[in-house]
C-alpha atoms as a PDB file:
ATOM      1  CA  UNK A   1      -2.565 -16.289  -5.295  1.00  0.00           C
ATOM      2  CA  UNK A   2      -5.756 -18.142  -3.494  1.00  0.00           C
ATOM      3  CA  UNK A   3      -3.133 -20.075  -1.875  1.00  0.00           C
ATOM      4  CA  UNK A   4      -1.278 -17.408  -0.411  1.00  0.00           C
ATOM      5  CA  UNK A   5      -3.777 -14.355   0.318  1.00  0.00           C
ATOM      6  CA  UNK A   6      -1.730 -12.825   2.905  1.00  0.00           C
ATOM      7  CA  UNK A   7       1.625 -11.790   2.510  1.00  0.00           C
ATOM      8  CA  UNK A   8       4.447 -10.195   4.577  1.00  0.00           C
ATOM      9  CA  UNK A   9       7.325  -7.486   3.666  1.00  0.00           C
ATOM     10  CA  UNK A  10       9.873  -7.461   6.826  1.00  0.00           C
ATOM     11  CA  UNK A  11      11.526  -4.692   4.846  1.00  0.00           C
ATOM     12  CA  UNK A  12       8.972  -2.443   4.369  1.00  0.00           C
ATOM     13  CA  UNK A  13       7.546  -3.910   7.898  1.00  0.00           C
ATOM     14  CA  UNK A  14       4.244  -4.398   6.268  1.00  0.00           C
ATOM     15  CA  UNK A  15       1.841  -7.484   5.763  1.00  0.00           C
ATOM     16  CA  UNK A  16      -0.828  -7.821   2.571  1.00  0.00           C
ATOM     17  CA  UNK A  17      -3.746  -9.187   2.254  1.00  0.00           C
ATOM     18  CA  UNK A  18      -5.433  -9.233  -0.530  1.00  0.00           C
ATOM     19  CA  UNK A  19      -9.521  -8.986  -0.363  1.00  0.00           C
ATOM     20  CA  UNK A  20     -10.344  -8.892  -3.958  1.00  0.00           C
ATOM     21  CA  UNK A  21      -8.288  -9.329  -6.868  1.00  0.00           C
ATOM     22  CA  UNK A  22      -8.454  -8.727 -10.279  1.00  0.00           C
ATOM     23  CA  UNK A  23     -10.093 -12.371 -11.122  1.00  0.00           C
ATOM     24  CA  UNK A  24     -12.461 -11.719  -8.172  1.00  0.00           C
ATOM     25  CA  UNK A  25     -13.616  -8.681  -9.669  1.00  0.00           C
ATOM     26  CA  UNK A  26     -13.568  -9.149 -13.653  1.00  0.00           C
ATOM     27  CA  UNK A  27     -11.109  -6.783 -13.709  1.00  0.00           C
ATOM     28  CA  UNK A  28     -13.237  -3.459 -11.725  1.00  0.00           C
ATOM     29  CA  UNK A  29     -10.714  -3.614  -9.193  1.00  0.00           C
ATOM     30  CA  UNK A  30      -8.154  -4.743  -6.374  1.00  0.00           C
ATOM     31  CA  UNK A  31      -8.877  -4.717  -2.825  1.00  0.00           C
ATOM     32  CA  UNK A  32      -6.129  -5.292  -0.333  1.00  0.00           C
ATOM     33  CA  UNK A  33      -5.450  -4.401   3.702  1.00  0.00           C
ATOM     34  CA  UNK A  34      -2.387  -3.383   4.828  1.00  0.00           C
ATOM     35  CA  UNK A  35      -1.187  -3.662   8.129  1.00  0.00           C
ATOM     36  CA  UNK A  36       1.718  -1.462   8.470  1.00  0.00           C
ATOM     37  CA  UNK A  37       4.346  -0.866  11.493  1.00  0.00           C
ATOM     38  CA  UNK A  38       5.406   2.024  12.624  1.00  0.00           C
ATOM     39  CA  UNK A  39       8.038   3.910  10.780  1.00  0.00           C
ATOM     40  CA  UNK A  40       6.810   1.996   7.613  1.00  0.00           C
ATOM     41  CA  UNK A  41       5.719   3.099   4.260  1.00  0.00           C
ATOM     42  CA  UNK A  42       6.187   3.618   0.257  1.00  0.00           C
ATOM     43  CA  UNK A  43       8.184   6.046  -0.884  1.00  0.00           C
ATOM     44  CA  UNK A  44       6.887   8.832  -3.059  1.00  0.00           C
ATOM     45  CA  UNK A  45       5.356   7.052  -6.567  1.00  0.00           C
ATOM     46  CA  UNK A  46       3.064   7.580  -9.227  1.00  0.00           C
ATOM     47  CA  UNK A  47       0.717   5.077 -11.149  1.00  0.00           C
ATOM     48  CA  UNK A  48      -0.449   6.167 -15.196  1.00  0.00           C
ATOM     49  CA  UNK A  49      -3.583   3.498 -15.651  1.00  0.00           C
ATOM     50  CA  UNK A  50      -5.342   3.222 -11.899  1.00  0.00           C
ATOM     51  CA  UNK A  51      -6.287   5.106  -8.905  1.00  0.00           C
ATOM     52  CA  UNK A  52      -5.428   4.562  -5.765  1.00  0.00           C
ATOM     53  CA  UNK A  53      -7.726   5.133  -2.787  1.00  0.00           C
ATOM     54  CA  UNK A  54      -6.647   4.821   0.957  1.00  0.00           C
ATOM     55  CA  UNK A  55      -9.176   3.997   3.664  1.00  0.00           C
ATOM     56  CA  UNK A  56      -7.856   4.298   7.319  1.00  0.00           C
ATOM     57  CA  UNK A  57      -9.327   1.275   9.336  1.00  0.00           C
ATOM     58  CA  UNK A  58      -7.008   1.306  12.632  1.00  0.00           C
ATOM     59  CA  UNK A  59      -4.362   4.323  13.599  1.00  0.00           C
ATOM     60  CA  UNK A  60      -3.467   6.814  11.790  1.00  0.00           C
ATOM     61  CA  UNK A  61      -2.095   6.639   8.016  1.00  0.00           C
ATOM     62  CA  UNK A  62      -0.171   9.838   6.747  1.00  0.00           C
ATOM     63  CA  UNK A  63      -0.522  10.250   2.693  1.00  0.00           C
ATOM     64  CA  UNK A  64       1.031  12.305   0.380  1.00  0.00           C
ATOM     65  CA  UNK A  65      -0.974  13.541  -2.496  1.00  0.00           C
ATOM     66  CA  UNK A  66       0.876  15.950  -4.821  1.00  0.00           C
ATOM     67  CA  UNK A  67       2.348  18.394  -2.490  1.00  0.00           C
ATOM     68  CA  UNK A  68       0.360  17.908   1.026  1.00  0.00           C
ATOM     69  CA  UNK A  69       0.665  15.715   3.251  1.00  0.00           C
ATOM     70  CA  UNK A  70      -3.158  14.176   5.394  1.00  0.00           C
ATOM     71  CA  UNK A  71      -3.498  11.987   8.426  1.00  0.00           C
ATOM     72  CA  UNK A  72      -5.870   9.525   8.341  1.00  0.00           C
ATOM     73  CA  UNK A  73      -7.936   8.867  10.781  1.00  0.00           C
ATOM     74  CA  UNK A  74     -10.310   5.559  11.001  1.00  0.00           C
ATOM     75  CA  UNK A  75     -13.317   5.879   8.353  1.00  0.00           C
ATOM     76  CA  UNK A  76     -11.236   8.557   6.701  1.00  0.00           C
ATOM     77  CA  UNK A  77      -9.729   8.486   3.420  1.00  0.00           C
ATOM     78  CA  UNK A  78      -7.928  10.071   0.256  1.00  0.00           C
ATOM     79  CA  UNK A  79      -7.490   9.288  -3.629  1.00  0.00           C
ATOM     80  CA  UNK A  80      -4.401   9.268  -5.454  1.00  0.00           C
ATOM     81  CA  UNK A  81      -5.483   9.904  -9.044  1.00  0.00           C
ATOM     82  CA  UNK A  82      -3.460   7.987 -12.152  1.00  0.00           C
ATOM     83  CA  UNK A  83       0.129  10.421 -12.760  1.00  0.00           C
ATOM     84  CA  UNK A  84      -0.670  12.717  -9.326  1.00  0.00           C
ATOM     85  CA  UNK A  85       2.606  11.817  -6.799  1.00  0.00           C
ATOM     86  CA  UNK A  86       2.127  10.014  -3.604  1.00  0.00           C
ATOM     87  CA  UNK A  87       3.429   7.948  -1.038  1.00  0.00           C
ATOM     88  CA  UNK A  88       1.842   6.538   2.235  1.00  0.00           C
ATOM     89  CA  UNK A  89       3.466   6.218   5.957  1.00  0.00           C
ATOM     90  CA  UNK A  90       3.329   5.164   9.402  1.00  0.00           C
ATOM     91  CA  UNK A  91       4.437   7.945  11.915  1.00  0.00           C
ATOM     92  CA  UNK A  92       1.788   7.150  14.798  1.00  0.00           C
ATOM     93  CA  UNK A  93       4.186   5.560  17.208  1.00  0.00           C
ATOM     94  CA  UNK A  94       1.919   2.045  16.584  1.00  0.00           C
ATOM     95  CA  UNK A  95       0.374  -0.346  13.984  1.00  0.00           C
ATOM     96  CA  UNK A  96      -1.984   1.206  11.830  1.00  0.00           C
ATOM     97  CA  UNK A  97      -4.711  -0.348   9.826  1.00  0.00           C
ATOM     98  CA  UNK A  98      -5.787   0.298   5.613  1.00  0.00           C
ATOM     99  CA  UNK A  99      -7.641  -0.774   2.950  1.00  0.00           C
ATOM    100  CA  UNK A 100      -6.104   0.027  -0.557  1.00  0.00           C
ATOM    101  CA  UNK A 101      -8.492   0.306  -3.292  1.00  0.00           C
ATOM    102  CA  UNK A 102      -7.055   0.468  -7.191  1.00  0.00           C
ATOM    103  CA  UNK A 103      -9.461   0.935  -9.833  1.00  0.00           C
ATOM    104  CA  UNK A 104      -9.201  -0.716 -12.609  1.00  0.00           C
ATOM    105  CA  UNK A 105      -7.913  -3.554 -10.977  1.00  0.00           C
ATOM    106  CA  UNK A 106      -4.438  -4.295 -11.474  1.00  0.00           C
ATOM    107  CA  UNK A 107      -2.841  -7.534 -12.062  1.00  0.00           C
ATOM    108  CA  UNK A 108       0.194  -6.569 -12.467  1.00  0.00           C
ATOM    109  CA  UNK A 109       0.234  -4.252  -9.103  1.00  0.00           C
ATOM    110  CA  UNK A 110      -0.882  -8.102  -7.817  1.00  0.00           C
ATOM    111  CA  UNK A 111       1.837  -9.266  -9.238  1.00  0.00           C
ATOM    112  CA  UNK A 112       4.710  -7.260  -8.018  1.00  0.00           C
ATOM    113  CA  UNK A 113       3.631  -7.305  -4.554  1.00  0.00           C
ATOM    114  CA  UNK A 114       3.907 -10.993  -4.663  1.00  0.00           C
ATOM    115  CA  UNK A 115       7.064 -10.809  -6.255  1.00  0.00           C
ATOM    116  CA  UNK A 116       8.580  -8.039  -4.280  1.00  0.00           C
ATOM    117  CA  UNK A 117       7.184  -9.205  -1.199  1.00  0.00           C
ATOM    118  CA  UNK A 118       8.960 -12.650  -1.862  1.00  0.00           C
ATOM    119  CA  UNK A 119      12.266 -11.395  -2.510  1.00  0.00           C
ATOM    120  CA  UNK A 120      12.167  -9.513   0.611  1.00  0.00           C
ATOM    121  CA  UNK A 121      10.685 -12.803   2.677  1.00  0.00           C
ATOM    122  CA  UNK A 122      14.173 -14.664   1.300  1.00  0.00           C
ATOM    123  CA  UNK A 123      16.240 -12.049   1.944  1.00  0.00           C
ATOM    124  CA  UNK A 124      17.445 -10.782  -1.778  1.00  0.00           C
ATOM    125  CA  UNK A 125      15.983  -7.247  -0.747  1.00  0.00           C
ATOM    126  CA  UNK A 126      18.371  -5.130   1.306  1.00  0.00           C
ATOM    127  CA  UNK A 127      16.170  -2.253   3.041  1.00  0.00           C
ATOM    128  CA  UNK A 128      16.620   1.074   1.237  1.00  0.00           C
ATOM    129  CA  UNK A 129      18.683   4.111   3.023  1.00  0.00           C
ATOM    130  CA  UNK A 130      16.105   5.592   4.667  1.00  0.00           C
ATOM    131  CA  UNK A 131      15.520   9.597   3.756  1.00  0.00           C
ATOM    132  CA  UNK A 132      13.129  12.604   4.751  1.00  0.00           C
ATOM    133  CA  UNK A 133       9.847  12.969   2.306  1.00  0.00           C
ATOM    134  CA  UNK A 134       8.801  16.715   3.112  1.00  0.00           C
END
């Protein structure tokens, strides 16, 4: 990974980059920006062993946290606790800006990002039928 810090997703229309990993931080946690296009996001998910805490940098970032849905504003941001539903989305018309912060760290959300992100890169991920998150 100190190779390739910055990654891009032209399915999800997002790019990575990870700040701080899980060897960077003895395991305490994973830092990463996301820069995210608009009409781009995560559909709704859950994580069991980490938090996940959004920071809005640039434009707006809508979250989901159990059943309401925030827009974030720059210097603004919201918690996902482990097993509480969530997802994350551009609306804003523009690029927006975040920081993602998991505590622990996760290596294995490291992982998969790399992974997933690489599939999509070379094409082997077809882009998901979109559908409304209320």
């Amino acid at each position: 990974m100190e190779n390739n810090r910055r990654i891009y997703n032209p399915v999800q229309k997002d790019y990575v980059t990870f700040l701080k990993t899980s060897a960077d931080t003895n395991g305490e946690y994973t830092l990463v920006e996301v820069e995210l296009a608009d009409g781009g996001g995560v559909g709704l998910h859950y994580h069991k062993t980490y938090s996940e805490k959004f920071i809005c940098s640039e434009g707006e970032l809508q979250v989901k946290l159990d059943k309401s849905i925030i827009t974030l504003q720059p210097k603004e941001s919201s918690i996902a606790e482990p097993n509480v539903n969530h997802f994350f989305r551009n609306r804003s018309g523009k690029t927006c800006k975040f920081i993602v912060e998991l505590r622990p760290a996760s290596r294995g959300f490291e992982q998969s990002l790399q992974i997933g992100y690489g599939l999509a890169r070379d094409g082997k991920v077809k882009k998901m039928v979109s559908r409304k998150i209320n």
